[in-house]
Protein backbone atom coordinates (compact mmCIF):
# COMPACT_ATOMS: atom_id res chain seq x y z
CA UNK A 1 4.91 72.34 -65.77
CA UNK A 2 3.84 73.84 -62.35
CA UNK A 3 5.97 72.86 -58.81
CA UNK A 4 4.25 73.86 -55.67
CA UNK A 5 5.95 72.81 -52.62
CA UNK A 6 3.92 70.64 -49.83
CA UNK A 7 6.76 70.37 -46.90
CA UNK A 8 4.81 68.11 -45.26
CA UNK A 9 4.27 64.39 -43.98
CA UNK A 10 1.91 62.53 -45.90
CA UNK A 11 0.66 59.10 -45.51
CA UNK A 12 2.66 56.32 -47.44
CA UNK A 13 0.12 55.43 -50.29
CA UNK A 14 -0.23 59.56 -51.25
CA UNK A 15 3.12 59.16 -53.18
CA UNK A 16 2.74 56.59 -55.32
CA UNK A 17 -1.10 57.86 -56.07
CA UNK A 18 0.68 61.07 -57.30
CA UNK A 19 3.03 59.35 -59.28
CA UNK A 20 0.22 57.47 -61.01
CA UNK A 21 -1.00 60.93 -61.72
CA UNK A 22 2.04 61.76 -64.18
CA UNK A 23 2.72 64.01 -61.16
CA UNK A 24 6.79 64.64 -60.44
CA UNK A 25 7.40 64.29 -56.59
CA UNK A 26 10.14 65.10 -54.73
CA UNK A 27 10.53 63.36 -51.57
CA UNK A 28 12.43 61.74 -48.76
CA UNK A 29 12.31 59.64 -45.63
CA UNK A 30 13.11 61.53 -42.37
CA UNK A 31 14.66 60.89 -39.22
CA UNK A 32 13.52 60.25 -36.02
CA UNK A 33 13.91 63.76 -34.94
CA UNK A 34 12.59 64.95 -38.04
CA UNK A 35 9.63 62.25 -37.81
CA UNK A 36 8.55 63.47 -34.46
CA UNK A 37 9.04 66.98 -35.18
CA UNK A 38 6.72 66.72 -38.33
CA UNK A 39 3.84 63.88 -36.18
CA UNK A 40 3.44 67.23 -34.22
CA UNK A 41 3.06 69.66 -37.34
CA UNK A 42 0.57 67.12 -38.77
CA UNK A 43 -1.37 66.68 -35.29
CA UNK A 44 -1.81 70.39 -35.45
CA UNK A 45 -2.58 70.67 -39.00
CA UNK A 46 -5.34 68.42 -38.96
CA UNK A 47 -6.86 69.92 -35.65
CA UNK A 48 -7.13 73.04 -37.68
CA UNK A 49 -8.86 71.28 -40.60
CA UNK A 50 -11.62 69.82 -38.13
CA UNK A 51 -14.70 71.04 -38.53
CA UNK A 52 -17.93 69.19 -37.11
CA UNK A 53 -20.04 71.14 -40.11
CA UNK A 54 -18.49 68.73 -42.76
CA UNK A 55 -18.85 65.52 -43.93
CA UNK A 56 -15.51 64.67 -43.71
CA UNK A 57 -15.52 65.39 -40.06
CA UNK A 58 -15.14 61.36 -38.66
CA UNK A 59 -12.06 61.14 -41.51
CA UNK A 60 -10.48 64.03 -40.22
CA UNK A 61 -11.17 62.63 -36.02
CA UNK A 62 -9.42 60.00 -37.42
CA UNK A 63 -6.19 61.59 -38.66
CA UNK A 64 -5.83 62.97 -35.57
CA UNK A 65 -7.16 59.48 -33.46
CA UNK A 66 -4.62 59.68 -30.24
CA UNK A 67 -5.89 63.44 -29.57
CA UNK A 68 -9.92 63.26 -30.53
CA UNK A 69 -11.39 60.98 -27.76
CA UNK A 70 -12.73 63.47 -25.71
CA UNK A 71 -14.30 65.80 -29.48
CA UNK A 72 -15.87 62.33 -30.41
CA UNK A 73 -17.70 62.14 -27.08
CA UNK A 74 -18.57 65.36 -27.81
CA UNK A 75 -19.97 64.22 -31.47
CA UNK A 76 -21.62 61.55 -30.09
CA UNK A 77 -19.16 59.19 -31.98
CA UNK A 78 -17.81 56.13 -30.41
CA UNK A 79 -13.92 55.18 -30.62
CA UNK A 80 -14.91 51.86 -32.19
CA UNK A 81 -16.60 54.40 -35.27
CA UNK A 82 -13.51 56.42 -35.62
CA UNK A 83 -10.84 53.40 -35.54
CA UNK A 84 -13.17 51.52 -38.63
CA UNK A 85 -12.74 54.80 -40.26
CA UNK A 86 -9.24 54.90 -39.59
CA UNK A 87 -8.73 51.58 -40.94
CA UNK A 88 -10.20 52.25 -44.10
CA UNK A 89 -8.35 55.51 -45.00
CA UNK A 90 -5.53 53.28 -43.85
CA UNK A 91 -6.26 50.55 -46.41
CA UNK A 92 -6.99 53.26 -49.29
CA UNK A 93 -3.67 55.46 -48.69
CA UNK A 94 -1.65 54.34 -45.89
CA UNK A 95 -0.35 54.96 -42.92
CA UNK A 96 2.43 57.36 -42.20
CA UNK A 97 5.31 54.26 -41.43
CA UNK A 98 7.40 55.07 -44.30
CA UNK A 99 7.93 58.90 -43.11
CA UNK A 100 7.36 59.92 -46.88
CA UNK A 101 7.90 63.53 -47.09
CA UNK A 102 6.71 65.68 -49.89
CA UNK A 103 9.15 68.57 -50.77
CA UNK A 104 7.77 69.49 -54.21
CA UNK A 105 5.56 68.24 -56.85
CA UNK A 106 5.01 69.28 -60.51
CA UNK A 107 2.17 68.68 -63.42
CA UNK A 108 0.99 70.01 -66.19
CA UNK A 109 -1.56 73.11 -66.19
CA UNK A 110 -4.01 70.60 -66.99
CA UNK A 111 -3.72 68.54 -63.85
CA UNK A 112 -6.98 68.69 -62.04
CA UNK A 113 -4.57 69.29 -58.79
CA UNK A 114 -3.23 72.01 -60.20
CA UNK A 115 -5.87 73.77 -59.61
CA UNK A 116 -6.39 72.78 -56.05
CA UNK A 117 -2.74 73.47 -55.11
CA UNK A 118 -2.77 77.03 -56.47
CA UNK A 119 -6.34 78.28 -54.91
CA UNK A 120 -4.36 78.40 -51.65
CA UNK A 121 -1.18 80.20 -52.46
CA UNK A 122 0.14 80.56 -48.48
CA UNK A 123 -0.12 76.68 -48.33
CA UNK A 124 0.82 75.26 -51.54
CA UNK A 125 3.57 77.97 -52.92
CA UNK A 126 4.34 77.92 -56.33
CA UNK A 127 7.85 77.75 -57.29
């Protein structure tokens, strides 16, 4: 069994998806302080992942909705584009209401995350 640790807000459907994986997850509901606090992590997170090169890049405008108006003008994306988006990752895993916070998770070698969590050691540390 592996445990990496996440430390970090996720939207509420990614925890019962990982438990349907077999995966182990550790993880709590925060405050308000601690709910802010993290909001701000995430916002900052996600603006790091954004890249206009990939695919992904309307998915990831829409994690990050209340800060990208003025990048999707720049995309030539409408707000009406990135809220259906929005609404559909909502729909698939959530939204981040319940304030689920991932401390740890584990899995067997096998996992096919397993994989994904341990190609980026400074993120995902093993434990």
């Amino acid at each position: 069994m592996r445990t990496f640790r996440l430390s970090k807000l996720v939207r509420d459907g990614i925890v019962p998806y990982m438990q349907n994986e077999g995966q182990v997850v550790v993880f709590r509901k925060l405050n308000d302080e601690e709910y802010s606090r993290e909001l701000t992590k995430k916002l900052l997170e996600e603006a790091q992942e954004f890249d206009p090169k990939l695919p992904k890049a309307a998915q990831e405008l829409a994690d990050v909705l209340e800060v990208v108006e003025a990048l999707a003008k720049e995309l030539g994306l409408s707000f009406d584009d990135l809220r259906e988006v929005q609404a559909t990752i909502q729909k698939k895993r959530g939204s981040f209401d319940s304030r689920l916070f991932v401390d740890t998770v584990s899995m067997p070698d096998s996992d096919k995350w397993s994989k994904y969590y341990s190609e980026d050691p400074i993120k995902y540390e093993e434990i």
